[in-house]
PDB file of N, CA and C in Angstrom:
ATOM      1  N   UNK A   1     119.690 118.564  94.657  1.00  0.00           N
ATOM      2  CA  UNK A   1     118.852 117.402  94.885  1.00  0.00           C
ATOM      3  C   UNK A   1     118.233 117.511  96.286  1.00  0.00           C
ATOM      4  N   UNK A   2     116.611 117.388  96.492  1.00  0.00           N
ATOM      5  CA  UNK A   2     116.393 117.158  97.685  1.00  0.00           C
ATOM      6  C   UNK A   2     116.634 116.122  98.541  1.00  0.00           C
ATOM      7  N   UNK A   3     116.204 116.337  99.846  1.00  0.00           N
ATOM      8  CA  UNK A   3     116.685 115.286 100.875  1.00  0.00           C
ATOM      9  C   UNK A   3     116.013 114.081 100.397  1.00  0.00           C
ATOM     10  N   UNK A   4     115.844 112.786 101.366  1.00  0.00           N
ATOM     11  CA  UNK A   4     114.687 112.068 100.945  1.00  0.00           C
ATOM     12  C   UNK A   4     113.279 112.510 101.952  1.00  0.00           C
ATOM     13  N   UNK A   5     114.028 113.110 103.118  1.00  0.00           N
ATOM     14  CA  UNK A   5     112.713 113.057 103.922  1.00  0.00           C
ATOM     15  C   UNK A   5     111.923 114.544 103.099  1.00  0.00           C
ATOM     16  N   UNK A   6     112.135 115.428 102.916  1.00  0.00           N
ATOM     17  CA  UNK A   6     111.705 116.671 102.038  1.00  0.00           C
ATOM     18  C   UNK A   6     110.754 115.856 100.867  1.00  0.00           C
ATOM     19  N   UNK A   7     111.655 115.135 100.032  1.00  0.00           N
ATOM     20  CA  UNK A   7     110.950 114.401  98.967  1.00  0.00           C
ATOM     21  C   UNK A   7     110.030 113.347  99.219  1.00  0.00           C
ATOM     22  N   UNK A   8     109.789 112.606 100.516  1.00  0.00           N
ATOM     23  CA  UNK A   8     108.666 112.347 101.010  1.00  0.00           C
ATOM     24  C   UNK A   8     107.377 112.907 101.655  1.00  0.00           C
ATOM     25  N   UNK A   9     108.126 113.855 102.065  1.00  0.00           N
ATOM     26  CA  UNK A   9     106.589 114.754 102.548  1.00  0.00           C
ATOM     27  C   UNK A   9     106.371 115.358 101.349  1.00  0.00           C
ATOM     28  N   UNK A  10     106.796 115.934 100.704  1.00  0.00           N
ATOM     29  CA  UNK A  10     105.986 116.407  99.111  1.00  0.00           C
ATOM     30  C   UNK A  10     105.419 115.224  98.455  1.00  0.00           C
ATOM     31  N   UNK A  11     106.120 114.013  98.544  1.00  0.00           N
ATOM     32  CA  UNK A  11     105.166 112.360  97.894  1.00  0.00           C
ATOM     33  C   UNK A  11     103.528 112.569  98.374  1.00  0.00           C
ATOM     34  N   UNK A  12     104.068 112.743  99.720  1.00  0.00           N
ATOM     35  CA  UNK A  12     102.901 111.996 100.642  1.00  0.00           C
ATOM     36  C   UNK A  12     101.450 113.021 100.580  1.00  0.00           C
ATOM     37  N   UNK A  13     101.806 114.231  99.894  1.00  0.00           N
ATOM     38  CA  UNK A  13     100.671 115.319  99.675  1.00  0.00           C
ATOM     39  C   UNK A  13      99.692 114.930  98.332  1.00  0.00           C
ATOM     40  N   UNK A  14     100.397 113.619  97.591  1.00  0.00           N
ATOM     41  CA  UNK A  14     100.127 113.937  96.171  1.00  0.00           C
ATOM     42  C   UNK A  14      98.677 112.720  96.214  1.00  0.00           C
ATOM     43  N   UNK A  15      97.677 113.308  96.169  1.00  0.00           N
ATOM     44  CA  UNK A  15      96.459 113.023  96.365  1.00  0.00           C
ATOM     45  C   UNK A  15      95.577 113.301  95.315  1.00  0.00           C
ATOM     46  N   UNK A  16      94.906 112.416  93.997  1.00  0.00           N
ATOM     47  CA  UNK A  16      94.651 112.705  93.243  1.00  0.00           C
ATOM     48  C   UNK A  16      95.483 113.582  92.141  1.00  0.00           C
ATOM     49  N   UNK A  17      95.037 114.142  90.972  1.00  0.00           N
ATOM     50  CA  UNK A  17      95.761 115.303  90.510  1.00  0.00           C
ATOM     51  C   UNK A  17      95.376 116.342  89.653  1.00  0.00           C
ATOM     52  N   UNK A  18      95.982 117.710  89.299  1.00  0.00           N
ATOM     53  CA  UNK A  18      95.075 118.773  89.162  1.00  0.00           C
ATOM     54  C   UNK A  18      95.558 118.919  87.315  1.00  0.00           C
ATOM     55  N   UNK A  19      96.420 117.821  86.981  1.00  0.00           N
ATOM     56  CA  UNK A  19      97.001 117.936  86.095  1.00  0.00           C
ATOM     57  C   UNK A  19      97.394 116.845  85.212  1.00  0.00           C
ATOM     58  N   UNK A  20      97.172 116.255  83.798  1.00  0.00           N
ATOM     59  CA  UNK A  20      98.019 115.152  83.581  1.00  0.00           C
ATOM     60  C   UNK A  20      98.989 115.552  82.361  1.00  0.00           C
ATOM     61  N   UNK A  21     100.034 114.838  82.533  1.00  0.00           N
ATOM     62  CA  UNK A  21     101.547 115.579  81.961  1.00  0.00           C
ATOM     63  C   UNK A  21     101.564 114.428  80.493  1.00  0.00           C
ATOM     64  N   UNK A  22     101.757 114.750  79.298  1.00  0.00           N
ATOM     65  CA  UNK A  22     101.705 113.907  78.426  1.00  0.00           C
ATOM     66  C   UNK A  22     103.382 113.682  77.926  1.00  0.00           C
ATOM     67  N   UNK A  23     104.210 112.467  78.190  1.00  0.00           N
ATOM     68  CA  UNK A  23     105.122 112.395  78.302  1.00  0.00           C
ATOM     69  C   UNK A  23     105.657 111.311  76.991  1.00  0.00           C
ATOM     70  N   UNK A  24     104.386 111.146  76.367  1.00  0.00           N
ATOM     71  CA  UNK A  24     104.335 110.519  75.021  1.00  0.00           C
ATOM     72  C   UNK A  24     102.978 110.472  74.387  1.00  0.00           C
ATOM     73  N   UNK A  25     102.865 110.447  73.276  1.00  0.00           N
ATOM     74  CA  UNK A  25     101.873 110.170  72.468  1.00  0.00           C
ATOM     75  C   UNK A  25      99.968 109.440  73.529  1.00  0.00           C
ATOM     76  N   UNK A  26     100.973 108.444  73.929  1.00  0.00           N
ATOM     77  CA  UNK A  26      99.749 107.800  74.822  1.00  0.00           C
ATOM     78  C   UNK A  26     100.221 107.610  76.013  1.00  0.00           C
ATOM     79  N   UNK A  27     100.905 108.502  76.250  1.00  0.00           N
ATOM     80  CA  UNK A  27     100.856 107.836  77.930  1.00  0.00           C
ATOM     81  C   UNK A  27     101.251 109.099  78.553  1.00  0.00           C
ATOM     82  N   UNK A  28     100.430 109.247  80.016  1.00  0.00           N
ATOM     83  CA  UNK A  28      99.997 110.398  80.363  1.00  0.00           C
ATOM     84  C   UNK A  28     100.778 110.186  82.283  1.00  0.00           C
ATOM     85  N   UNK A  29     101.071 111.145  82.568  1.00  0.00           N
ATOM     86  CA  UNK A  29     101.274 110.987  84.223  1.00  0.00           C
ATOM     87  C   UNK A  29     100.770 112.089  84.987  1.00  0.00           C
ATOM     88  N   UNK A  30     100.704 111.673  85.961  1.00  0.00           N
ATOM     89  CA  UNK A  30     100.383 112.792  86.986  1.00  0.00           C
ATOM     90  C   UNK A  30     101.184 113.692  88.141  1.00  0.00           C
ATOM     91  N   UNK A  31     100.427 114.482  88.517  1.00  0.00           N
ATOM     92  CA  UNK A  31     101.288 115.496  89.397  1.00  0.00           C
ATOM     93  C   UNK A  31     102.948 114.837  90.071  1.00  0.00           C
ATOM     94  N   UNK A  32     102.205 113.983  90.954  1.00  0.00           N
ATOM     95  CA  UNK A  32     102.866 113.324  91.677  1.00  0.00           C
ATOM     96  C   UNK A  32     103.615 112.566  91.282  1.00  0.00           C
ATOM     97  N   UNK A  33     103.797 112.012  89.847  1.00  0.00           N
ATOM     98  CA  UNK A  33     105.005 111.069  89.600  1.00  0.00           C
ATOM     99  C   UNK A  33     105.585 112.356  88.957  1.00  0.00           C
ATOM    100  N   UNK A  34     105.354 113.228  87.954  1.00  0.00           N
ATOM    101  CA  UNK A  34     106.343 114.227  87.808  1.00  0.00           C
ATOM    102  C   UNK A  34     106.556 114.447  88.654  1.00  0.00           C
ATOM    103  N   UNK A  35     106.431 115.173  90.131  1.00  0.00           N
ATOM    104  CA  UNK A  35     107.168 115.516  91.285  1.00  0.00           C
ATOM    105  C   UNK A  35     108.188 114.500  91.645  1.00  0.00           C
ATOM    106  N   UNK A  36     108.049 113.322  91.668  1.00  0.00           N
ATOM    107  CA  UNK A  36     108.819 112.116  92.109  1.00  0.00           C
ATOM    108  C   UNK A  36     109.932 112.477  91.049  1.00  0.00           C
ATOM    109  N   UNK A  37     109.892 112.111  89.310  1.00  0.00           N
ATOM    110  CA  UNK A  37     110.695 112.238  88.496  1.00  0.00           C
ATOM    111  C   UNK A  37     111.440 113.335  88.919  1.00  0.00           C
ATOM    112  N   UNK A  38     111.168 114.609  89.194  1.00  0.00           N
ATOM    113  CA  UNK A  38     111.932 115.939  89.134  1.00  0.00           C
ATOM    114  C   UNK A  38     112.807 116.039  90.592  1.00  0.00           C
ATOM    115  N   UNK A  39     111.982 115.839  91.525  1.00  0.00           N
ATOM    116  CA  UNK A  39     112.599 115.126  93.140  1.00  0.00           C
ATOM    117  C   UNK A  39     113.996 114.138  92.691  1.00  0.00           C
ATOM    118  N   UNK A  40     113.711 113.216  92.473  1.00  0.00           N
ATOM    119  CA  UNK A  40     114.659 112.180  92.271  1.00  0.00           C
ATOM    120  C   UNK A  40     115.524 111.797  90.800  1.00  0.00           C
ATOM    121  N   UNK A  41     115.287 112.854  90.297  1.00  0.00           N
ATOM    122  CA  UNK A  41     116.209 112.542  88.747  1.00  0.00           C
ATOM    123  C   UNK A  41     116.032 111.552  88.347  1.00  0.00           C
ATOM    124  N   UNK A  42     114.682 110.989  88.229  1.00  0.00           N
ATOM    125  CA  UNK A  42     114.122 109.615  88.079  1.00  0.00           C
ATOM    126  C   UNK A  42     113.721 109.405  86.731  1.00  0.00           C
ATOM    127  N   UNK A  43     113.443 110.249  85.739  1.00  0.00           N
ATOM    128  CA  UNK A  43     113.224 110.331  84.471  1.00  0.00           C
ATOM    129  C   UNK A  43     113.155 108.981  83.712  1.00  0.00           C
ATOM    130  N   UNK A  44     114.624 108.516  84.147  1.00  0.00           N
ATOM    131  CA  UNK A  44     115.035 107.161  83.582  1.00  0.00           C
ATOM    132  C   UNK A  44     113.699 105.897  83.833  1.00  0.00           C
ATOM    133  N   UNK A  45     113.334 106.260  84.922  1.00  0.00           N
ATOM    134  CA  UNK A  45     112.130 105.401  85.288  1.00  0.00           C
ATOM    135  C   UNK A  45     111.217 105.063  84.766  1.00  0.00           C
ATOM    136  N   UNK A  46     110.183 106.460  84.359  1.00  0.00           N
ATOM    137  CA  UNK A  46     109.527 106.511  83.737  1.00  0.00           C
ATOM    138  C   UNK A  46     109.853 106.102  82.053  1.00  0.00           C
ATOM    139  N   UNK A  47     110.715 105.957  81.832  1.00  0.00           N
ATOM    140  CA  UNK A  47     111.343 105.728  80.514  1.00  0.00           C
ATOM    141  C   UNK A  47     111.444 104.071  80.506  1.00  0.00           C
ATOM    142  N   UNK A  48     111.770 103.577  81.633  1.00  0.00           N
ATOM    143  CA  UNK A  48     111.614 101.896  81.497  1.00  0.00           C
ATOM    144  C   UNK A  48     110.405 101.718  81.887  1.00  0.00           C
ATOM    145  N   UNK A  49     109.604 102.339  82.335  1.00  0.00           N
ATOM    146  CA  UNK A  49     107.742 101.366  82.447  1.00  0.00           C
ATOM    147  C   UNK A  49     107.642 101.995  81.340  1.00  0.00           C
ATOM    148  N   UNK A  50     107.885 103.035  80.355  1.00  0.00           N
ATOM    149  CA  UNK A  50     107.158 103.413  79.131  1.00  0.00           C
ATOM    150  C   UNK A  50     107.609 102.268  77.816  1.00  0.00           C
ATOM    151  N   UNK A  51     109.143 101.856  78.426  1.00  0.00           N
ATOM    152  CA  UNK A  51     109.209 100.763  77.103  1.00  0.00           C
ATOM    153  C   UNK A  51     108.618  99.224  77.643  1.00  0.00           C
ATOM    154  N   UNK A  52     108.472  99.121  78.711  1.00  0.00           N
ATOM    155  CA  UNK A  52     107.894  97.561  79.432  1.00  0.00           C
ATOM    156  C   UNK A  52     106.226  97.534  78.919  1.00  0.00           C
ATOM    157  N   UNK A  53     105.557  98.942  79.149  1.00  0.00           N
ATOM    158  CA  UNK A  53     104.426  99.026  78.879  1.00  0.00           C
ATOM    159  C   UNK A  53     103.919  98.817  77.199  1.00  0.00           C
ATOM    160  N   UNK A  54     104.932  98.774  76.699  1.00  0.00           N
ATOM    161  CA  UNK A  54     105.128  98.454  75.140  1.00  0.00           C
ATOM    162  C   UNK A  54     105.626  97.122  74.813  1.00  0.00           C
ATOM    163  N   UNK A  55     105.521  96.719  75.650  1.00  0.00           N
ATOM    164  CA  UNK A  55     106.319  95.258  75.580  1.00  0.00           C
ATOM    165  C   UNK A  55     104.941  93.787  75.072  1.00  0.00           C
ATOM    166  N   UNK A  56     105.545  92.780  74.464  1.00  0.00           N
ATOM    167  CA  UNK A  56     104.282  91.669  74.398  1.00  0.00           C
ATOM    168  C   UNK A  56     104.034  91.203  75.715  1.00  0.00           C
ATOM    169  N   UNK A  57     104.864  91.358  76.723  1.00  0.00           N
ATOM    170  CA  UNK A  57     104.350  90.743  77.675  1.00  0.00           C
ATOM    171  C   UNK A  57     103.342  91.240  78.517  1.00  0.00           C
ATOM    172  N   UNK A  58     102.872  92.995  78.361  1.00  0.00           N
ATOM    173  CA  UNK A  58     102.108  93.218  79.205  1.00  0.00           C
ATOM    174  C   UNK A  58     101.137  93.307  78.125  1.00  0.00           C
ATOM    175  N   UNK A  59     100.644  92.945  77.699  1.00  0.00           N
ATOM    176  CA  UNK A  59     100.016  93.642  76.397  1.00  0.00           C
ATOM    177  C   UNK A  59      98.248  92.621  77.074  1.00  0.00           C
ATOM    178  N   UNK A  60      97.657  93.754  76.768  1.00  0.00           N
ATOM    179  CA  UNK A  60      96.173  93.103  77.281  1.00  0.00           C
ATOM    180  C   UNK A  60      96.120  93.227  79.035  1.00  0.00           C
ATOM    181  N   UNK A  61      96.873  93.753  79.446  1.00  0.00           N
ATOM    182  CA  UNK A  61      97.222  94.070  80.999  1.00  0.00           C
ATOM    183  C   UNK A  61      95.874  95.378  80.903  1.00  0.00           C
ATOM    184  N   UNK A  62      95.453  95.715  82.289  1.00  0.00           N
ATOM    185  CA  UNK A  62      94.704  96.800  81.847  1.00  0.00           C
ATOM    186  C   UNK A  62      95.267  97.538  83.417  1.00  0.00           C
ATOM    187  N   UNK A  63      95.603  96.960  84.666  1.00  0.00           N
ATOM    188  CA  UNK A  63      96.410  97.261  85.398  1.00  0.00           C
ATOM    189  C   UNK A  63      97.799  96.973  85.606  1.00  0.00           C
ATOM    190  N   UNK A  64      98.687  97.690  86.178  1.00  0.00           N
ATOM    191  CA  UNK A  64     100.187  96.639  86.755  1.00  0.00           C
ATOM    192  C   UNK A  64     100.671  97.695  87.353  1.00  0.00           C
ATOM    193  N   UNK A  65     101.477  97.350  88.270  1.00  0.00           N
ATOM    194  CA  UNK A  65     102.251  97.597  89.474  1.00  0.00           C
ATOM    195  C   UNK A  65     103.976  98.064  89.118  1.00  0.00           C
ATOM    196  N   UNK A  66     104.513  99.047  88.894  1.00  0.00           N
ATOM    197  CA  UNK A  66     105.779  99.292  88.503  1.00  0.00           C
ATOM    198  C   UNK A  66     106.079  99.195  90.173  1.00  0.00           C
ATOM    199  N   UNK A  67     107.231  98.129  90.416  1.00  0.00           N
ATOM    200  CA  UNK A  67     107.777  98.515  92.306  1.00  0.00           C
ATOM    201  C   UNK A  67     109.470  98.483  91.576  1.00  0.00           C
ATOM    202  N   UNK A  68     109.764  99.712  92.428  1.00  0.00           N
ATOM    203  CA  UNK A  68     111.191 100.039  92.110  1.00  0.00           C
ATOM    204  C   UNK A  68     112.089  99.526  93.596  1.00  0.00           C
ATOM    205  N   UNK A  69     112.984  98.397  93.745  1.00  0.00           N
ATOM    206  CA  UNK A  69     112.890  97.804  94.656  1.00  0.00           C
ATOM    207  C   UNK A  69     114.639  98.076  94.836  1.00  0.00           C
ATOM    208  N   UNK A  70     114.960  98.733  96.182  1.00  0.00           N
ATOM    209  CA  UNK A  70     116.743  99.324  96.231  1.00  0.00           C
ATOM    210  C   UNK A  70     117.478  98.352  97.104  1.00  0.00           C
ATOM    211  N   UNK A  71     118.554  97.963  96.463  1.00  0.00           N
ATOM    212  CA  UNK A  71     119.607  97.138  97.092  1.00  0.00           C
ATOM    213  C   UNK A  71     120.786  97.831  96.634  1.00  0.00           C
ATOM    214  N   UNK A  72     121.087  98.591  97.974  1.00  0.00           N
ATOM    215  CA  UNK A  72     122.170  99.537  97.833  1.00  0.00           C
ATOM    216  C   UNK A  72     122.696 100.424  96.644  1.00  0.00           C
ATOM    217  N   UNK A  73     123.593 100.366  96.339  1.00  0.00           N
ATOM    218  CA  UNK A  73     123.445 100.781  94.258  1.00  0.00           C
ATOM    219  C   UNK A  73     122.674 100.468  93.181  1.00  0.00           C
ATOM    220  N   UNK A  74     122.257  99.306  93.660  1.00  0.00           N
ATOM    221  CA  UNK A  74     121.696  98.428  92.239  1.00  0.00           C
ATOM    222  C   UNK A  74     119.773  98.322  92.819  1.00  0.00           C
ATOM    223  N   UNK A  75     118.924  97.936  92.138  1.00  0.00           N
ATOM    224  CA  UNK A  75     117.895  98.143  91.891  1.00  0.00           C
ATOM    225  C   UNK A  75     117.161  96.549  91.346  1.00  0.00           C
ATOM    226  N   UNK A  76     116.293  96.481  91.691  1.00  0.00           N
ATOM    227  CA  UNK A  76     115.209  95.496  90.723  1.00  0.00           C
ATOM    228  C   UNK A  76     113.833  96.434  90.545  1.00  0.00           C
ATOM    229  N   UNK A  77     113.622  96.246  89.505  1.00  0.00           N
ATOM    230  CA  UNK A  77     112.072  96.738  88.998  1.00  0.00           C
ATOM    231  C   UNK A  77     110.939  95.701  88.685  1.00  0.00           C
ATOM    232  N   UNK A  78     110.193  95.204  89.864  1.00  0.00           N
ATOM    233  CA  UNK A  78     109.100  94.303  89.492  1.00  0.00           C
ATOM    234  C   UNK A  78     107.918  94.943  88.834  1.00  0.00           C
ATOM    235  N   UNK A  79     107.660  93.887  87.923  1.00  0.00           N
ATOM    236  CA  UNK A  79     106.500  94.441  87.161  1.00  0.00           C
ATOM    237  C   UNK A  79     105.015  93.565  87.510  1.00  0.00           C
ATOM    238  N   UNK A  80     104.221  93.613  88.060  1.00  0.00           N
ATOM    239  CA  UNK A  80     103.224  93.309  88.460  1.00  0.00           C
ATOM    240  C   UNK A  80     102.114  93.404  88.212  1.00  0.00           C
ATOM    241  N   UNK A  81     101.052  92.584  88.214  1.00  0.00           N
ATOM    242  CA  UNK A  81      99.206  92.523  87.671  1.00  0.00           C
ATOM    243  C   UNK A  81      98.654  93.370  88.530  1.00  0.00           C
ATOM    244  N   UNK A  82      99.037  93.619  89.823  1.00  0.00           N
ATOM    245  CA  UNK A  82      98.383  94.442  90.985  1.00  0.00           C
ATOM    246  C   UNK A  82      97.621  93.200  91.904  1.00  0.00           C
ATOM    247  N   UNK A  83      97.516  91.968  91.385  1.00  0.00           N
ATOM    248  CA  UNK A  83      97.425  90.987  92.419  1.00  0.00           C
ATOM    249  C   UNK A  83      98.695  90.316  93.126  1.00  0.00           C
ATOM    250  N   UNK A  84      99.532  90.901  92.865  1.00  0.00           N
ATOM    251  CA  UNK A  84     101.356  90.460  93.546  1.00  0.00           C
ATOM    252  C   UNK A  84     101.767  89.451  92.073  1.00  0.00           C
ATOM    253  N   UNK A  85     100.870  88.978  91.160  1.00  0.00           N
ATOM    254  CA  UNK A  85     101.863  88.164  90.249  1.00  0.00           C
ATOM    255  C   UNK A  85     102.685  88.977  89.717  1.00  0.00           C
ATOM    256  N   UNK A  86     103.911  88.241  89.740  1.00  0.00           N
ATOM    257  CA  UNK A  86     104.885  89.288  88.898  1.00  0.00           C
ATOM    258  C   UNK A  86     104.919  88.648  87.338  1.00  0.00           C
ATOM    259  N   UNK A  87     104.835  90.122  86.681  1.00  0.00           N
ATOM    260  CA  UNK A  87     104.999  89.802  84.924  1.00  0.00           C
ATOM    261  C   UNK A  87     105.755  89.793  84.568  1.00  0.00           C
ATOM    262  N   UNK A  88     106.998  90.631  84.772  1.00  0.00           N
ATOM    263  CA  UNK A  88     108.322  90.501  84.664  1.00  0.00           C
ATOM    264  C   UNK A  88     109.003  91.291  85.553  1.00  0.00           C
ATOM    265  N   UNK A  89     110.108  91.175  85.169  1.00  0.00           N
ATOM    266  CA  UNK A  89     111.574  91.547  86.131  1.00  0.00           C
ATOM    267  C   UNK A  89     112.383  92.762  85.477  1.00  0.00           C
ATOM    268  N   UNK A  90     113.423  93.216  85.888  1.00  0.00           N
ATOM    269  CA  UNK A  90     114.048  93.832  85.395  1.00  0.00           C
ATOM    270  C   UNK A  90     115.463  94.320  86.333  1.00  0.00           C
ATOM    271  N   UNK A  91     116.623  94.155  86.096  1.00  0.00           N
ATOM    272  CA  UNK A  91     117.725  94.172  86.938  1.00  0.00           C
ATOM    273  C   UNK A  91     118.264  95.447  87.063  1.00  0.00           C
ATOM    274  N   UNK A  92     118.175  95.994  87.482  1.00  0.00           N
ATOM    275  CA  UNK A  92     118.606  97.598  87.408  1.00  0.00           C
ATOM    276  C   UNK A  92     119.868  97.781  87.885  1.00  0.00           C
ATOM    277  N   UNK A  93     121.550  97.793  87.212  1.00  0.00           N
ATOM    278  CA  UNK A  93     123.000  97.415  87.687  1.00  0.00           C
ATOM    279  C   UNK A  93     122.995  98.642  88.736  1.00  0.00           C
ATOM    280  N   UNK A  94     123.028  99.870  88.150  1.00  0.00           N
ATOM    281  CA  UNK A  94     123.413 101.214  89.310  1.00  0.00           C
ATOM    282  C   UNK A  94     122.058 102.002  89.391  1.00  0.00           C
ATOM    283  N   UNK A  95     121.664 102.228  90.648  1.00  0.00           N
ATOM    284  CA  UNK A  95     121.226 103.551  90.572  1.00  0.00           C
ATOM    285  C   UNK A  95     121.422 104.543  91.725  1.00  0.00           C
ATOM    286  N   UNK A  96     121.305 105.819  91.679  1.00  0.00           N
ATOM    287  CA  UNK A  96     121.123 107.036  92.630  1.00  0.00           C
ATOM    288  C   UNK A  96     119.979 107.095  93.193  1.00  0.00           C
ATOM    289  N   UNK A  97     118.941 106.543  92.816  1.00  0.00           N
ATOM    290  CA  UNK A  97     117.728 106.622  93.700  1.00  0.00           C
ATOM    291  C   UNK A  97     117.156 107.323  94.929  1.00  0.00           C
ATOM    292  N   UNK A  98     116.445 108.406  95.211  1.00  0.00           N
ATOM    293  CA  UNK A  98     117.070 109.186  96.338  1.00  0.00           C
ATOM    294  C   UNK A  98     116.203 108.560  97.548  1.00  0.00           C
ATOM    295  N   UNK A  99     115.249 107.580  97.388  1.00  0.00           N
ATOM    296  CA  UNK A  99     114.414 107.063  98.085  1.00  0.00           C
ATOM    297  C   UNK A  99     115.021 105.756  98.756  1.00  0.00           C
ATOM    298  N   UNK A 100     115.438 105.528  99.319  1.00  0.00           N
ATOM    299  CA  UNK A 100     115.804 103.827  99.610  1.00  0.00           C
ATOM    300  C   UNK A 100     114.676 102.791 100.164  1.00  0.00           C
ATOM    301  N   UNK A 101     113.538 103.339 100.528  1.00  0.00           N
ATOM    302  CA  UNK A 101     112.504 102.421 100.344  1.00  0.00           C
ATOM    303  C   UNK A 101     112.194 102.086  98.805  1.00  0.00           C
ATOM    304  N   UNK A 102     112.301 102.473  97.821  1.00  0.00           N
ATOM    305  CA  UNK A 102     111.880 102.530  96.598  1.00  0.00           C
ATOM    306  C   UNK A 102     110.774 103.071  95.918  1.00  0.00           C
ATOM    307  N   UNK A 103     109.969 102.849  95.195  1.00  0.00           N
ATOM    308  CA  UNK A 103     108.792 103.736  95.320  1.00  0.00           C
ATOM    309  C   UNK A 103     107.690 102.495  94.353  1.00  0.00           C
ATOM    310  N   UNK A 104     106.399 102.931  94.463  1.00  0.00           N
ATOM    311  CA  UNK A 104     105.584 102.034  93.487  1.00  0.00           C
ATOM    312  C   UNK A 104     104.718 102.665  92.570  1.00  0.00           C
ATOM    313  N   UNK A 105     104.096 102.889  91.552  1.00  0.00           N
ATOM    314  CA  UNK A 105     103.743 103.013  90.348  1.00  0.00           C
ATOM    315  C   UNK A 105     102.702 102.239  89.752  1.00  0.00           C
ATOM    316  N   UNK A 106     101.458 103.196  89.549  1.00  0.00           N
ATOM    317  CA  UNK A 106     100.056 102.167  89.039  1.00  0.00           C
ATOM    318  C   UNK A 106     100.003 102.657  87.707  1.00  0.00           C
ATOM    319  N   UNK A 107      99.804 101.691  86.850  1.00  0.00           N
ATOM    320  CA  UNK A 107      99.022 102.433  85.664  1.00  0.00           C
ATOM    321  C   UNK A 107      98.020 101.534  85.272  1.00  0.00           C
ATOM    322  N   UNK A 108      97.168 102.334  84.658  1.00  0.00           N
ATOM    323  CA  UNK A 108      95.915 102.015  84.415  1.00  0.00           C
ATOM    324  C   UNK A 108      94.894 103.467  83.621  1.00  0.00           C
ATOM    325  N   UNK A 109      94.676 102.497  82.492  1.00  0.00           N
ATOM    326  CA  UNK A 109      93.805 103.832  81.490  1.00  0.00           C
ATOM    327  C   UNK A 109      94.755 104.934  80.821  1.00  0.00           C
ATOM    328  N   UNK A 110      95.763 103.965  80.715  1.00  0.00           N
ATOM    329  CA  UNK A 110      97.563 105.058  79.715  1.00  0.00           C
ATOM    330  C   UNK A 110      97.663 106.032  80.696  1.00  0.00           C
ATOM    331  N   UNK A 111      97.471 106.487  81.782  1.00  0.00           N
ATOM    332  CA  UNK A 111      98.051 107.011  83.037  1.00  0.00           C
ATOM    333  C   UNK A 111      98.937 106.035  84.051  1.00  0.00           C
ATOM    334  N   UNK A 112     100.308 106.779  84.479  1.00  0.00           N
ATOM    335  CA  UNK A 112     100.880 106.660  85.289  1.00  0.00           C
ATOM    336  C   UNK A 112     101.028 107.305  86.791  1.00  0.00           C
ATOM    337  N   UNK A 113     100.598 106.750  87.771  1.00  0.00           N
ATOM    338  CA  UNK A 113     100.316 107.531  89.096  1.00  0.00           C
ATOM    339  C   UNK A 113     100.866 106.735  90.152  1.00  0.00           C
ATOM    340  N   UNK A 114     101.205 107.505  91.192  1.00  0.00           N
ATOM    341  CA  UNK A 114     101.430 107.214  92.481  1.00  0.00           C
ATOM    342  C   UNK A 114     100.186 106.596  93.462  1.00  0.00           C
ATOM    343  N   UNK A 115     100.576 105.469  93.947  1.00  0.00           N
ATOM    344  CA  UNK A 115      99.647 104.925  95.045  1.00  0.00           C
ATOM    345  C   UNK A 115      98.458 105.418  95.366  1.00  0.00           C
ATOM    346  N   UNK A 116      98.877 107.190  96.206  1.00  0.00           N
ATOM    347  CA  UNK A 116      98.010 107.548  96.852  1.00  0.00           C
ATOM    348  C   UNK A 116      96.824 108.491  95.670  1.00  0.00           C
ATOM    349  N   UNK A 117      97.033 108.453  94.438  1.00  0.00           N
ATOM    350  CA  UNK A 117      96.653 109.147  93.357  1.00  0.00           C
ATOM    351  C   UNK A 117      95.740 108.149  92.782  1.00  0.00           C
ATOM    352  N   UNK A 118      95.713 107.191  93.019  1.00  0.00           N
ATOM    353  CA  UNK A 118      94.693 105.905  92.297  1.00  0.00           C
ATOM    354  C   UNK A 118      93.502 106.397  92.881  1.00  0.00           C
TER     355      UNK A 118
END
């Protein structure tokens, strides 16, 4: 497992992308959140915005904000419009997370990307 500071300076390169990774039927990610996933054994992540993004509650959303938010072991995952309303919640009991700032997550147009990738 990398460090976190290693796994931030590889974050912080991910600028646009040269690639999009199809990780289901319709939903597509980019460089930089696979790097994040593979960095941080984060897989699981992408696996809860892929079932939230299927959910009635976001449904007709055309942006939202995945923020993965760390309190020591445990986790909250806000789900967001990208204007700060939150759409829903999500309690996350344990995680390993290798980031302790947490990280944030746009999607928009069945792509999933990092901040600096929008």
């Amino acid at each position: 497992m990398e460090t976190p500071e290693t796994i931030r300076a590889t974050l912080a390169q991910a600028y646009g992308t040269t690639q999009y990774w199809k990780i289901h039927p319709d939903l597509l990610i980019t460089d930089g959140v696979k790097l994040m996933a593979e960095m941080c054994n984060a897989y699981w992540l992408l696996q809860d915005a892929f079932i939230w993004l299927h959910s009635d509650k976001l449904k007709g959303e055309e942006f939202i904000v995945f923020k993965l938010i760390l309190n020591e072991h445990s986790a909250l995952l806000s789900i967001e419009d990208g204007n700060y309303n939150v759409l829903a919640k999500q309690d996350i009991p344990f995680t390993d997370f290798s980031l302790q700032e947490g990280i944030a997550m746009y999607w928009c147009d069945n792509v999933l990307m990092l901040p600096t990738e929008y």
